[in-house]
N, C-alpha and C. Protein backbone atom coordinates (compact mmCIF):
# COMPACT_ATOMS: atom_id res chain seq x y z
N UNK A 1 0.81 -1.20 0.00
CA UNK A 1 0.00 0.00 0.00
C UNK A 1 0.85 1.26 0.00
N UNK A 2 2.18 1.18 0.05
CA UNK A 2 3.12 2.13 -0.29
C UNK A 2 2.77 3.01 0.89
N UNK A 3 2.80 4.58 0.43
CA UNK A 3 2.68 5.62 1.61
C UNK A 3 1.07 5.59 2.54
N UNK A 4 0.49 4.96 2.51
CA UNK A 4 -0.96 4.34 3.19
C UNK A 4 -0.39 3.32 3.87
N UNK A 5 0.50 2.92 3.89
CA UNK A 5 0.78 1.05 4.58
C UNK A 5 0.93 1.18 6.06
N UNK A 6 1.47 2.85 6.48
CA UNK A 6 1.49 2.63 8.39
C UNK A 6 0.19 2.68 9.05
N UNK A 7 0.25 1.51 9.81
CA UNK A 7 -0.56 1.69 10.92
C UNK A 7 -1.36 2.63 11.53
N UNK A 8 -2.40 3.40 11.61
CA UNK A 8 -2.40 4.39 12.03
C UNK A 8 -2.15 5.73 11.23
N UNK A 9 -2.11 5.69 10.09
CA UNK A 9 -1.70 6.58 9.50
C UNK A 9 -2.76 7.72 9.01
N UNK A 10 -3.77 7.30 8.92
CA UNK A 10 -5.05 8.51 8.63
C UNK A 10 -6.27 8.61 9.49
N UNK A 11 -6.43 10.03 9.53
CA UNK A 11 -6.85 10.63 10.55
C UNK A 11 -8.55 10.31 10.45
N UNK A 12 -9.16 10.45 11.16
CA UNK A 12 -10.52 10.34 11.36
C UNK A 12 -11.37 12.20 11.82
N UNK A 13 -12.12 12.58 10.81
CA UNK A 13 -12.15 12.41 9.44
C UNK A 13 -11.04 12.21 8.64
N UNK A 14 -11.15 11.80 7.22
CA UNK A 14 -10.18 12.37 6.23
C UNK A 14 -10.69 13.74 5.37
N UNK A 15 -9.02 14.24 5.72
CA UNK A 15 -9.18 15.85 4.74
C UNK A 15 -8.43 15.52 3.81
N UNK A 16 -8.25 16.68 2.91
CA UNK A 16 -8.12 16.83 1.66
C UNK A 16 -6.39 15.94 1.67
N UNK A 17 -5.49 16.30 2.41
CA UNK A 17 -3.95 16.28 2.81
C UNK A 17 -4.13 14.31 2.57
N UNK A 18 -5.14 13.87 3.35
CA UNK A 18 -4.78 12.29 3.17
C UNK A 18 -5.66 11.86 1.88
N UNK A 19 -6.49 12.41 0.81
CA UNK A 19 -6.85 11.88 0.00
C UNK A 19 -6.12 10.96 -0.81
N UNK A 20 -5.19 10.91 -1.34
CA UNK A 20 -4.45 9.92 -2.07
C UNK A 20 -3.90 8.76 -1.21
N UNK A 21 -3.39 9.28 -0.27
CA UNK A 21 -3.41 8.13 0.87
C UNK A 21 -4.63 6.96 0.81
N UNK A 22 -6.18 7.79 1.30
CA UNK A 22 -6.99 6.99 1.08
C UNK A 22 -7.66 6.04 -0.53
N UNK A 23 -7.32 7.10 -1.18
CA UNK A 23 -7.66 6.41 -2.66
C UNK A 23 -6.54 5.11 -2.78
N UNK A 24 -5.37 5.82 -2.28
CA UNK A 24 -4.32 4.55 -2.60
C UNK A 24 -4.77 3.04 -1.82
N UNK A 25 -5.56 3.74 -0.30
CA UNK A 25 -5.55 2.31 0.45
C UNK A 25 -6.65 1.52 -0.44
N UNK A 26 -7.67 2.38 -0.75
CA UNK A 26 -9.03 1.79 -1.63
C UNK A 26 -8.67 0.81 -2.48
N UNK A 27 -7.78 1.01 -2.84
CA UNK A 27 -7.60 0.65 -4.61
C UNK A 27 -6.89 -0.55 -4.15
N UNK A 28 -6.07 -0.93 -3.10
CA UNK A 28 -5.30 -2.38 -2.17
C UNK A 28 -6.43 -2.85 -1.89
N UNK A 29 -7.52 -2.29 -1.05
CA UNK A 29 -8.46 -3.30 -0.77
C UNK A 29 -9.66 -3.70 -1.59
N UNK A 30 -9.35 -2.49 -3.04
CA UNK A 30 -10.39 -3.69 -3.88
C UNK A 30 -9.95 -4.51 -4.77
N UNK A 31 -8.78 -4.31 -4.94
CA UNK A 31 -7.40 -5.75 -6.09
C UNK A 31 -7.55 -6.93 -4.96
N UNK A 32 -7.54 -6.51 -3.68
CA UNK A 32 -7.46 -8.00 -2.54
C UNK A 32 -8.78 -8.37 -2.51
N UNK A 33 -9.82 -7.84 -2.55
CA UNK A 33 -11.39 -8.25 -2.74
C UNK A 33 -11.31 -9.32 -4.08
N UNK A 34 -11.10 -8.43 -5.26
CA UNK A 34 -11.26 -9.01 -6.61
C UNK A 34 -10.01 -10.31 -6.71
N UNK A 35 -9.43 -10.36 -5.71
CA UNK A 35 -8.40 -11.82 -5.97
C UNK A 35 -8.84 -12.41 -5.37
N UNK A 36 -9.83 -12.55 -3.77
CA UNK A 36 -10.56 -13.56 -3.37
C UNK A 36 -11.17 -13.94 -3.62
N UNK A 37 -12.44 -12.69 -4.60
CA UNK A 37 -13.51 -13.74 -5.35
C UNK A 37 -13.13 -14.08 -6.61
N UNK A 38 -12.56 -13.99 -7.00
CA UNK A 38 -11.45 -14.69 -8.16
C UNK A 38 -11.46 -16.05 -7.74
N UNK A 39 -10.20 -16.17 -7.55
CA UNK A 39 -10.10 -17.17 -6.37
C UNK A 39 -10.99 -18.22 -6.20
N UNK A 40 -12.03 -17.69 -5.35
CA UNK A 40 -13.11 -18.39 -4.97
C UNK A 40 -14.21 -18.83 -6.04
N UNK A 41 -13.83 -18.01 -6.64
CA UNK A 41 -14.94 -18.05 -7.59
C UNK A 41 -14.28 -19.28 -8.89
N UNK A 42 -13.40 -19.27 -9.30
CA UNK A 42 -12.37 -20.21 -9.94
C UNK A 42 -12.25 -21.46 -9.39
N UNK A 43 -12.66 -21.99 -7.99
CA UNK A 43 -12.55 -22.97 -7.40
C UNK A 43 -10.94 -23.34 -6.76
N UNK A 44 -10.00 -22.25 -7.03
CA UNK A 44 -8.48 -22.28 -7.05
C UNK A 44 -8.55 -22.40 -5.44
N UNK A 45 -9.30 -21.55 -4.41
CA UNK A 45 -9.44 -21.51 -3.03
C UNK A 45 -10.98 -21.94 -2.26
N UNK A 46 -10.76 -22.55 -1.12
CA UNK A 46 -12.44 -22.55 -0.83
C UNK A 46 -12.75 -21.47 -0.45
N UNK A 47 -14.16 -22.02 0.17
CA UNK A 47 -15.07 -20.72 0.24
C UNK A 47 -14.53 -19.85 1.84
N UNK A 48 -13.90 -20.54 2.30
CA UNK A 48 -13.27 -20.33 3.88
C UNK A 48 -11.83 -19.58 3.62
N UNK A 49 -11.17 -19.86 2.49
CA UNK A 49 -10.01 -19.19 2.66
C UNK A 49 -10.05 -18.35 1.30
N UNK A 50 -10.89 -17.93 0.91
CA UNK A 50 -11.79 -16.25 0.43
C UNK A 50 -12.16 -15.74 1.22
N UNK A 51 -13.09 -16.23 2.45
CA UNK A 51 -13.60 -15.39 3.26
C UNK A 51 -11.91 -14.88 4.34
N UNK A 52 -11.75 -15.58 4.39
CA UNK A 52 -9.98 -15.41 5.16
C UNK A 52 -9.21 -14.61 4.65
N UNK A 53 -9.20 -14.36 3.47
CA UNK A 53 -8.44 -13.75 2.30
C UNK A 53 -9.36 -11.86 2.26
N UNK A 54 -10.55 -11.87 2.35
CA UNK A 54 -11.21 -10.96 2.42
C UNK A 54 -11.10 -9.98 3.23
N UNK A 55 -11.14 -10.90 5.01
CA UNK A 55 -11.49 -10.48 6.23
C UNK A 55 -10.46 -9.69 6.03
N UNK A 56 -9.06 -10.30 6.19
CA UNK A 56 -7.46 -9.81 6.11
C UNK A 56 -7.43 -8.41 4.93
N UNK A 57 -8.14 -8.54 4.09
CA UNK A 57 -7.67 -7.68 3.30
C UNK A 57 -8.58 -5.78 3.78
N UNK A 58 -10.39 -6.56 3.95
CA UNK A 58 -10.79 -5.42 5.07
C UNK A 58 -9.68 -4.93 6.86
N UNK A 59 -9.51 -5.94 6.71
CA UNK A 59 -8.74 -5.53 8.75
C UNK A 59 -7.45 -4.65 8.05
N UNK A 60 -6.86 -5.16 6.72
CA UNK A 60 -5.53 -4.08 7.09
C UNK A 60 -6.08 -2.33 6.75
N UNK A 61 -7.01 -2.85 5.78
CA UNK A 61 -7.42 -1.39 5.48
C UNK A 61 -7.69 -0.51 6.32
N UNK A 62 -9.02 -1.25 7.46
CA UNK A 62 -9.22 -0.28 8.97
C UNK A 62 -8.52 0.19 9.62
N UNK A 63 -7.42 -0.72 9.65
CA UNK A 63 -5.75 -0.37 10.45
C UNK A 63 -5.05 0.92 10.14
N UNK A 64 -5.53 1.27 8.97
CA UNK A 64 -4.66 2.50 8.49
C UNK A 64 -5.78 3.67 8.75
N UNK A 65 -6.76 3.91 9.70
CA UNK A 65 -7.48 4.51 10.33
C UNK A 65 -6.87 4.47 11.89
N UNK A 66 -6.63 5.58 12.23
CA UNK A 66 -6.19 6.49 13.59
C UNK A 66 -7.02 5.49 14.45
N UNK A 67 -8.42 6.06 14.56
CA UNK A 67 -9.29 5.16 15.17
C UNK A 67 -9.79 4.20 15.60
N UNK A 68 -8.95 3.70 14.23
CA UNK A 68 -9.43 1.79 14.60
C UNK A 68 -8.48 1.39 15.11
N UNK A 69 -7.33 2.29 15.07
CA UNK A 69 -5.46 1.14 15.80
C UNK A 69 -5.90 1.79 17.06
N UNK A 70 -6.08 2.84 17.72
CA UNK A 70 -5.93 3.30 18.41
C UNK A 70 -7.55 2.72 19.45
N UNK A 71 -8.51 2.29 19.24
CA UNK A 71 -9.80 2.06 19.82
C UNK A 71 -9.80 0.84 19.56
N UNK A 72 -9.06 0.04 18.76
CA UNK A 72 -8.76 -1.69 18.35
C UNK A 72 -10.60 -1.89 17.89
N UNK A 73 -10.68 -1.27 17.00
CA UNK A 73 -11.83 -1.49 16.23
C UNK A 73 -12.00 -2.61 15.51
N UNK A 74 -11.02 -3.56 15.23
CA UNK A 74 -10.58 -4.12 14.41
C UNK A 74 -11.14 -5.57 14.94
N UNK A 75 -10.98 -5.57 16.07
CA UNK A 75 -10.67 -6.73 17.63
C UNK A 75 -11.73 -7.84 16.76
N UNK A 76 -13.43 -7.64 16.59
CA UNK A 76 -14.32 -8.85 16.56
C UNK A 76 -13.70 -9.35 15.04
N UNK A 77 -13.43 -7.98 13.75
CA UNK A 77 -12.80 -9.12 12.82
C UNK A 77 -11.67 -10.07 12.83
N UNK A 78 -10.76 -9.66 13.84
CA UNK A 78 -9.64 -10.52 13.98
C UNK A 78 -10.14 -11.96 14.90
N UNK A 79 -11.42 -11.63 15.37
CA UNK A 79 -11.89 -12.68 16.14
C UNK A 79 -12.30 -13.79 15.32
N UNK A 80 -13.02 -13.23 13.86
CA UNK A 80 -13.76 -14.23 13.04
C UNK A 80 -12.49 -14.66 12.29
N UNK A 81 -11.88 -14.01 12.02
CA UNK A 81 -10.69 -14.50 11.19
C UNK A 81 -9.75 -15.91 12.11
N UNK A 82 -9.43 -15.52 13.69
CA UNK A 82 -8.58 -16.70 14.36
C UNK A 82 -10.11 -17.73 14.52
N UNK A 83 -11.73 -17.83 14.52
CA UNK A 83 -12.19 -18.82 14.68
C UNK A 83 -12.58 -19.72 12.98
N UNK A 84 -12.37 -19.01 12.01
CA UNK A 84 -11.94 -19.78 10.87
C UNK A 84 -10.96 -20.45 10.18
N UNK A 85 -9.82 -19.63 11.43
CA UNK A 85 -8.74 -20.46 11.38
C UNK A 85 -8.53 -21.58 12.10
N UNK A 86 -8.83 -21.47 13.05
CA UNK A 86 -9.25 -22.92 13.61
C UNK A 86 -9.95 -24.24 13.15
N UNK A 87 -11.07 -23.26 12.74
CA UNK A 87 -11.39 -24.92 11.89
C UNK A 87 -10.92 -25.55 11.01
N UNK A 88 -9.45 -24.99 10.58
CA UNK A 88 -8.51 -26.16 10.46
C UNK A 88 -8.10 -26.91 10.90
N UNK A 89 -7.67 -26.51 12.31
CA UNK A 89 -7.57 -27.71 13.34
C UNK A 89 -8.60 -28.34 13.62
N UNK A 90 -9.91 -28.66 13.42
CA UNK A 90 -10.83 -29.20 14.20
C UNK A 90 -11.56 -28.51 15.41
N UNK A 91 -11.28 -27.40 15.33
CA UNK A 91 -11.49 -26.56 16.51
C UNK A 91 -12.30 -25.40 16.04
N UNK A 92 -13.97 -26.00 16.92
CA UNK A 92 -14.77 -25.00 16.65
C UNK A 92 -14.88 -24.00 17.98
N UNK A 93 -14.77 -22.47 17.59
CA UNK A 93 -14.87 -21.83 18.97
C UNK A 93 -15.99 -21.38 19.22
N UNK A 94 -16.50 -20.71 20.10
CA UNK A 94 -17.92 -20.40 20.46
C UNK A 94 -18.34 -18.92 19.18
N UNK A 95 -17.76 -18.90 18.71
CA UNK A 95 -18.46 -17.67 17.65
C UNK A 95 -19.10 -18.42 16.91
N UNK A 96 -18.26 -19.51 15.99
CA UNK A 96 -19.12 -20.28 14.92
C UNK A 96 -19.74 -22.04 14.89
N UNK A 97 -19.92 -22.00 16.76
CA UNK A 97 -20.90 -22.79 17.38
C UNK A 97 -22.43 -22.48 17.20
N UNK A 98 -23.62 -22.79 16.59
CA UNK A 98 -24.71 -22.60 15.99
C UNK A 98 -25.37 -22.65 17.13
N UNK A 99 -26.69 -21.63 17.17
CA UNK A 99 -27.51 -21.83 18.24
C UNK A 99 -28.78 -22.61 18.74
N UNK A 100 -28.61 -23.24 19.72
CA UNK A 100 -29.80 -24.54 19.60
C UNK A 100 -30.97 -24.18 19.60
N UNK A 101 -31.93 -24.25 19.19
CA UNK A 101 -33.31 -24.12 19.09
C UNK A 101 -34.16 -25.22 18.44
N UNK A 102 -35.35 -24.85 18.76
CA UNK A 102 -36.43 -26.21 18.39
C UNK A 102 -36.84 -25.57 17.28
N UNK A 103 -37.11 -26.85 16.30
CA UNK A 103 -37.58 -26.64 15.28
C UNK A 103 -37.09 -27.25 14.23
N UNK A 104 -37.42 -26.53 13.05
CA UNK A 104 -36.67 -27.30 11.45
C UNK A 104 -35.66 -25.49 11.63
N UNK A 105 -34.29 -25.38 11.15
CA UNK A 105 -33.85 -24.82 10.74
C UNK A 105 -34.61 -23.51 9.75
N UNK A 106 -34.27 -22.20 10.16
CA UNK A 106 -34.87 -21.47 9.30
C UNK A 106 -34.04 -20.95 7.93
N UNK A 107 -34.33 -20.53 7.01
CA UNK A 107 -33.42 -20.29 5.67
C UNK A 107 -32.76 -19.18 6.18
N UNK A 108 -31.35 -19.37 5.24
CA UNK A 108 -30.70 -17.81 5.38
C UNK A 108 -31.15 -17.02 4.29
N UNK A 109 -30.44 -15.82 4.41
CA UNK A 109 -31.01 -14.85 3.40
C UNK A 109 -30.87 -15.38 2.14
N UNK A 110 -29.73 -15.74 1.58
CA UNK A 110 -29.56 -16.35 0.73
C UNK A 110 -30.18 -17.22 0.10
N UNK A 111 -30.99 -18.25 0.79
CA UNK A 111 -31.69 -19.23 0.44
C UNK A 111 -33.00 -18.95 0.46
N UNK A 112 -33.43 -18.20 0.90
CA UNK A 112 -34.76 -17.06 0.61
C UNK A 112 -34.60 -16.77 -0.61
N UNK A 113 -33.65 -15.82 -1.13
CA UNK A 113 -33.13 -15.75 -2.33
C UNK A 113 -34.13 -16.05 -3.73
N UNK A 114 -33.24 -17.45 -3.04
CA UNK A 114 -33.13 -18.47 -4.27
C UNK A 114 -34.69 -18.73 -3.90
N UNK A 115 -35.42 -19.13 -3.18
CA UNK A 115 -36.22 -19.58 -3.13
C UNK A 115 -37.33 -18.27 -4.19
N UNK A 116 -37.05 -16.95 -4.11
CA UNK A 116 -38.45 -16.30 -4.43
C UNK A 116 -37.78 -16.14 -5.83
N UNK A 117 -36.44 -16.85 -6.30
CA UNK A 117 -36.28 -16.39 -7.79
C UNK A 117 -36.66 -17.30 -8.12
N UNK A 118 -36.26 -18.26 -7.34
CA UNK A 118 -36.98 -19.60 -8.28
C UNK A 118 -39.27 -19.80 -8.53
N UNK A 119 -39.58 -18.96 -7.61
CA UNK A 119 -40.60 -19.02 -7.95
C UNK A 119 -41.39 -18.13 -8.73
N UNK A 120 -40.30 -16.82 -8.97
CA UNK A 120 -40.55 -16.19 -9.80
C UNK A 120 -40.37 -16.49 -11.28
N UNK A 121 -39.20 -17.14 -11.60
CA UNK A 121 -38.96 -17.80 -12.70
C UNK A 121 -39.96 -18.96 -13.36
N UNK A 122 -40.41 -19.74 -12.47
CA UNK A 122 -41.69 -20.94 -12.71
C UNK A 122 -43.04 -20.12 -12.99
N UNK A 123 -43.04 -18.87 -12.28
CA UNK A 123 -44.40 -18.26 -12.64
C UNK A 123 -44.05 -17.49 -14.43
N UNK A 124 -43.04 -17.16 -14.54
CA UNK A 124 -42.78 -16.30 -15.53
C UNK A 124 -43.23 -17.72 -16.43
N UNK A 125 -42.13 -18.77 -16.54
CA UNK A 125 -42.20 -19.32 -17.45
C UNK A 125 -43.93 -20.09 -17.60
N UNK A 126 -44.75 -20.24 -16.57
CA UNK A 126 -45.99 -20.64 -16.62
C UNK A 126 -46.65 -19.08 -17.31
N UNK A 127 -46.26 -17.77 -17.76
CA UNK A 127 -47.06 -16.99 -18.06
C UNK A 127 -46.79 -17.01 -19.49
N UNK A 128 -45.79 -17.61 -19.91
CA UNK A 128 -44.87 -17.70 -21.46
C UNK A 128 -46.21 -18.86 -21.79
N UNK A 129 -46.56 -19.59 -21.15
CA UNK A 129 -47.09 -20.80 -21.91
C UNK A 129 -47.05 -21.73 -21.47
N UNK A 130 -45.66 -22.62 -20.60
CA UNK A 130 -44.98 -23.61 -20.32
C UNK A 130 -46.61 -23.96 -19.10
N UNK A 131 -46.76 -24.76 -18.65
CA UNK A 131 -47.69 -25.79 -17.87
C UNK A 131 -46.71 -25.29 -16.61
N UNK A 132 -47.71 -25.71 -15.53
CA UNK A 132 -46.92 -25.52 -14.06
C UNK A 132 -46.03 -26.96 -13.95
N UNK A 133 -46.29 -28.04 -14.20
CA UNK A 133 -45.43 -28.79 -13.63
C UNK A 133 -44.00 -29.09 -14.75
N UNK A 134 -44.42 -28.76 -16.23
CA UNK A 134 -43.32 -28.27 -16.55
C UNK A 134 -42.58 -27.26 -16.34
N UNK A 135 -43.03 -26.43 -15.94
CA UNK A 135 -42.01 -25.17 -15.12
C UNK A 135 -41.11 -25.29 -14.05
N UNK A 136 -42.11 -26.45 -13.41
CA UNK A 136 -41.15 -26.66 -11.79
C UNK A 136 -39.96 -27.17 -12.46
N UNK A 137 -40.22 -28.35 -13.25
CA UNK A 137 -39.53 -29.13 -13.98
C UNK A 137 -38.15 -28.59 -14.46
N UNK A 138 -38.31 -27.29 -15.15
CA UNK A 138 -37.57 -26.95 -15.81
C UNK A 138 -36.19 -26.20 -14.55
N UNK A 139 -37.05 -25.40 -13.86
CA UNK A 139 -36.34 -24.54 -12.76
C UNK A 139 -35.32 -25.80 -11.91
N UNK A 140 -36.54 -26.86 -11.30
CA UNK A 140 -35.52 -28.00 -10.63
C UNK A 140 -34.43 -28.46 -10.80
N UNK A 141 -34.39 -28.82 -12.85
CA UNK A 141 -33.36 -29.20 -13.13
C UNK A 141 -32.20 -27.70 -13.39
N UNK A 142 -32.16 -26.35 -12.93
CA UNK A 142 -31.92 -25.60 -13.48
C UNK A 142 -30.80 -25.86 -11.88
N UNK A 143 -31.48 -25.52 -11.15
CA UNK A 143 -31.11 -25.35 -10.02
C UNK A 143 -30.03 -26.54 -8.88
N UNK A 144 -30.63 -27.59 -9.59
CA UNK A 144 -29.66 -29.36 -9.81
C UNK A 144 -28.13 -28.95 -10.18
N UNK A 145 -28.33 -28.26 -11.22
CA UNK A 145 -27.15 -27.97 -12.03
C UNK A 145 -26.24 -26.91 -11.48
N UNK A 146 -26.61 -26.18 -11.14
CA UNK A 146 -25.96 -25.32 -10.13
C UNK A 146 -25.74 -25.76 -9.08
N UNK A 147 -25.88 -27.12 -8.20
CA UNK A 147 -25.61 -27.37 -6.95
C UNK A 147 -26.39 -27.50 -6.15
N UNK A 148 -27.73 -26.84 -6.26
CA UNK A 148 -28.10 -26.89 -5.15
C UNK A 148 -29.03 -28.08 -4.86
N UNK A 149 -29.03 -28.39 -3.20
CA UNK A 149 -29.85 -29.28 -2.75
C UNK A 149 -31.25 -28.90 -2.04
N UNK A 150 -31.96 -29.21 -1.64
CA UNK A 150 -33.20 -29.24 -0.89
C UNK A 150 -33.32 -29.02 0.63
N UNK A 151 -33.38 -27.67 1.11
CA UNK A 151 -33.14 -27.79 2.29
C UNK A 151 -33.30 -29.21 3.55
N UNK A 152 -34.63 -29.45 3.15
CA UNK A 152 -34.43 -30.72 4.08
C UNK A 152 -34.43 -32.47 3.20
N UNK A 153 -34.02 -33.68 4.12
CA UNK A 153 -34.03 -34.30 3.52
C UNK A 153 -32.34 -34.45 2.51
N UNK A 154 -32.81 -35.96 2.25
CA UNK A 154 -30.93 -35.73 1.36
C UNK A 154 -31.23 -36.10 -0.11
N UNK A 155 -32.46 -35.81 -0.71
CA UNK A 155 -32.48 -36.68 -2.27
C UNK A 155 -32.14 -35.53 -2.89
N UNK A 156 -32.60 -35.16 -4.46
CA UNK A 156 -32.46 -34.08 -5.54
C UNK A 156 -33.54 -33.09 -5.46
N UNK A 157 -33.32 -32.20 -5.18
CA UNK A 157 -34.26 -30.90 -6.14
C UNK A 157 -34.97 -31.53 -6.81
N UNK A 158 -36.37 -31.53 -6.55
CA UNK A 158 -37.40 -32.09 -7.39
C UNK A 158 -38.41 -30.93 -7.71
N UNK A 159 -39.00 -30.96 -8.46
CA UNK A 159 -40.26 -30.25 -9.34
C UNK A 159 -41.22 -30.09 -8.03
N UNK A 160 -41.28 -30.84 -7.14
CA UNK A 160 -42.43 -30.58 -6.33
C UNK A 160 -41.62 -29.69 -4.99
N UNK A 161 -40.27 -30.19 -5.11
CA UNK A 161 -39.76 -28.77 -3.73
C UNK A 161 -39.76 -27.35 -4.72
N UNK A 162 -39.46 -27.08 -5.69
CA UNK A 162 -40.05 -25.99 -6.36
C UNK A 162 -41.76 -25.84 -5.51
N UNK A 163 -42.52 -26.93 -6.08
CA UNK A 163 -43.79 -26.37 -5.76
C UNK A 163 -44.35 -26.04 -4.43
N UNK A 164 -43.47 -27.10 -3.53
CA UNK A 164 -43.97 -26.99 -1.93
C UNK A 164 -42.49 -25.79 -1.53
N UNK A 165 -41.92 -24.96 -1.98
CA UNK A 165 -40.91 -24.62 -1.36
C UNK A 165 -40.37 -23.49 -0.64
N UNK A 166 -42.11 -22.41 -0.50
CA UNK A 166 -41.56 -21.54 0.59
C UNK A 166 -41.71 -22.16 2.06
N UNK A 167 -42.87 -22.53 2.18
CA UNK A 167 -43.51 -22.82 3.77
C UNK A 167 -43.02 -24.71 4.18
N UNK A 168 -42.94 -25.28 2.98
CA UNK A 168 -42.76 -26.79 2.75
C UNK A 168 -44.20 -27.13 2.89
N UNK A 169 -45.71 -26.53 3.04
CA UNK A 169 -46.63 -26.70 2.46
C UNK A 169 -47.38 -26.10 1.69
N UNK A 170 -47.26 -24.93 1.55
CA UNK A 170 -48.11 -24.08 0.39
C UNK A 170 -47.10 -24.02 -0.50
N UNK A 171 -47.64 -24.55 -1.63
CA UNK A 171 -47.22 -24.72 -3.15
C UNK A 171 -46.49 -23.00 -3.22
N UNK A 172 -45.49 -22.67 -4.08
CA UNK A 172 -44.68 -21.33 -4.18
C UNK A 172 -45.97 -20.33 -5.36
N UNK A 173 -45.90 -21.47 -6.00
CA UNK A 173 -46.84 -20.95 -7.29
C UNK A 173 -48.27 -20.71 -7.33
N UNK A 174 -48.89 -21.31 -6.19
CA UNK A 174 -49.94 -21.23 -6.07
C UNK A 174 -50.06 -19.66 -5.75
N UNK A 175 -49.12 -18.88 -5.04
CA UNK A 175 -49.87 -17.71 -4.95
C UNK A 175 -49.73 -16.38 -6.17
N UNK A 176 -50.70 -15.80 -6.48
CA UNK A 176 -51.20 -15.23 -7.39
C UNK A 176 -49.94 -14.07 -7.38
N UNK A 177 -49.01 -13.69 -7.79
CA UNK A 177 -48.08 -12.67 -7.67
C UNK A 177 -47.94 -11.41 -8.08
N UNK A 178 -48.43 -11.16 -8.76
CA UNK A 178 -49.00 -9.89 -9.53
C UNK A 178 -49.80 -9.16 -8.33
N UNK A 179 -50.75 -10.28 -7.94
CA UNK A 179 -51.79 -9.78 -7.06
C UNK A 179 -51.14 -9.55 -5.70
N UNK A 180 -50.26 -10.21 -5.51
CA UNK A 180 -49.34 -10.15 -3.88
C UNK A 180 -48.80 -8.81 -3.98
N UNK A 181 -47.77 -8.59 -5.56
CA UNK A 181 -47.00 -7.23 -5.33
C UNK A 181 -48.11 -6.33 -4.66
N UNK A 182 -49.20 -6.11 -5.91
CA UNK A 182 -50.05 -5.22 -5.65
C UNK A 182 -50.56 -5.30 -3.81
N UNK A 183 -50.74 -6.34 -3.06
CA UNK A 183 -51.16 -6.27 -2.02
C UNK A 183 -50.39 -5.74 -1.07
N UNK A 184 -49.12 -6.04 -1.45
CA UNK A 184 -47.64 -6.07 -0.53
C UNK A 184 -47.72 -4.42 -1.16
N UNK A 185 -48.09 -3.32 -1.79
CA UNK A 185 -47.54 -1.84 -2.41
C UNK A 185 -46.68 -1.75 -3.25
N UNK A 186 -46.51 -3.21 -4.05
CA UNK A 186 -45.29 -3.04 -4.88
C UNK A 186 -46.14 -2.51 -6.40
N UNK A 187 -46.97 -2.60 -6.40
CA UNK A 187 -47.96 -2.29 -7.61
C UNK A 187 -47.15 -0.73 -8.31
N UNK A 188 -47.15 -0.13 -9.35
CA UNK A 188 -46.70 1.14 -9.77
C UNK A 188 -48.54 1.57 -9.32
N UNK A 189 -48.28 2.71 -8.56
CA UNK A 189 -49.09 3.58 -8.40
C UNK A 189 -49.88 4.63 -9.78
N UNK A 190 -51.04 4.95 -9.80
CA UNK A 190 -51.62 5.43 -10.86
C UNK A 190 -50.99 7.08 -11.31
N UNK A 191 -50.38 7.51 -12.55
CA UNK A 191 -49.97 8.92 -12.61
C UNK A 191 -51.36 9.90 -12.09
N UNK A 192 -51.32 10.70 -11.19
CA UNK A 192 -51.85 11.88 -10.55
C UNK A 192 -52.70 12.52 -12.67
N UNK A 193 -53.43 12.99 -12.36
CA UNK A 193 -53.78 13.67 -13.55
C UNK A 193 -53.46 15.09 -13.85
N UNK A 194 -53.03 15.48 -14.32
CA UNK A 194 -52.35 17.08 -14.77
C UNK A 194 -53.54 17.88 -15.13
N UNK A 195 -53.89 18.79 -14.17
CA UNK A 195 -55.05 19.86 -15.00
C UNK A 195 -54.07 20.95 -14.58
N UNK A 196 -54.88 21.45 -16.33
CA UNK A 196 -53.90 22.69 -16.21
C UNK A 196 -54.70 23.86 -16.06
């Protein structure tokens, strides 16, 4: 990071005097961003030592903030970074120990995601023409192919977890969506009329 690389080196705010400083640190931490998901994305690293590769590349950047060396702002990412390092050894620490609760597991954001594109996509393609259970059909195997599995249970992505697959009992497609935006305010509102 050249003249940005000390510790501590820019002030909180930044004025005009450390701008290049900061552009310079920017521009280190988005070449170290774009080589982890590179990386990761290439299959060259897993998904754990991208996120490792990431953390490290955000923590040095903060470092070169007054504030963060000096208030150790830094402290919980260096925390996630030594408990992902561990689970190399076999050693899970209490950060990325999961919390017990009753129930079925709830989705992450992510898998929400996927879940309302995929039912957006089965409705689209059921509005093209395609039949509903060829749609599931089509999305299932879409989604097969990309990896993914079925939250619960260990078989394949089937046409019917498409259909059962927000609640695991109300069908995704069954609900009317057009009509939901509109219910939910996503509807475009009517133009106001112009009198002149």
């Amino acid at each position: 990071m050249g003249g940005a690389s000390v510790l501590g080196s820019l002030p909180d705010p930044i004025n005009v005097k450390y701008q290049a400083a900061l552009n310079e640190a920017l521009q280190y931490l988005f070449a170290k961003l774009r080589e982890a998901s590179k990386s990761q994305q290439s299959g060259a690293s897993t998904d754990r030592e991208g996120a490792l590769d990431a953390i490290e590349a955000v923590s040095k950047f903060l470092m070169l903030f007054r504030v963060v060396h000096d208030e150790q702002l830094h402290l919980p990412l260096a925390a996630l970074d030594n408990a992902l390092k561990a689970l190399d050894e076999n050693v899970v620490l209490p950060m990325l120990t999961p919390k017990p609760h009753s129930g079925c597991s709830s989705a992450t954001d992510a898998r929400q995601v996927t879940k309302g594109a995929a039912a957006y996509v089965a409705h689209s393609l059921q509005r093209l023409g395609m039949n509903r259970t060829a749609a599931c059909i089509a999305v299932a195997k879409s989604l097969r192919a990309l990896g993914l599995r079925p939250e619960r249970g260990s078989g394949a992505l089937t046409a019917r977890t498409i259909e059962n697959g927000v609640t695991g009992s109300v069908p995704i497609l069954a609900v009317n969506l057009p009509q939901r935006r509109r219910s939910m305010g996503f509807a475009p509102k009517p133009m106001p009329s112009s009198k002149a």
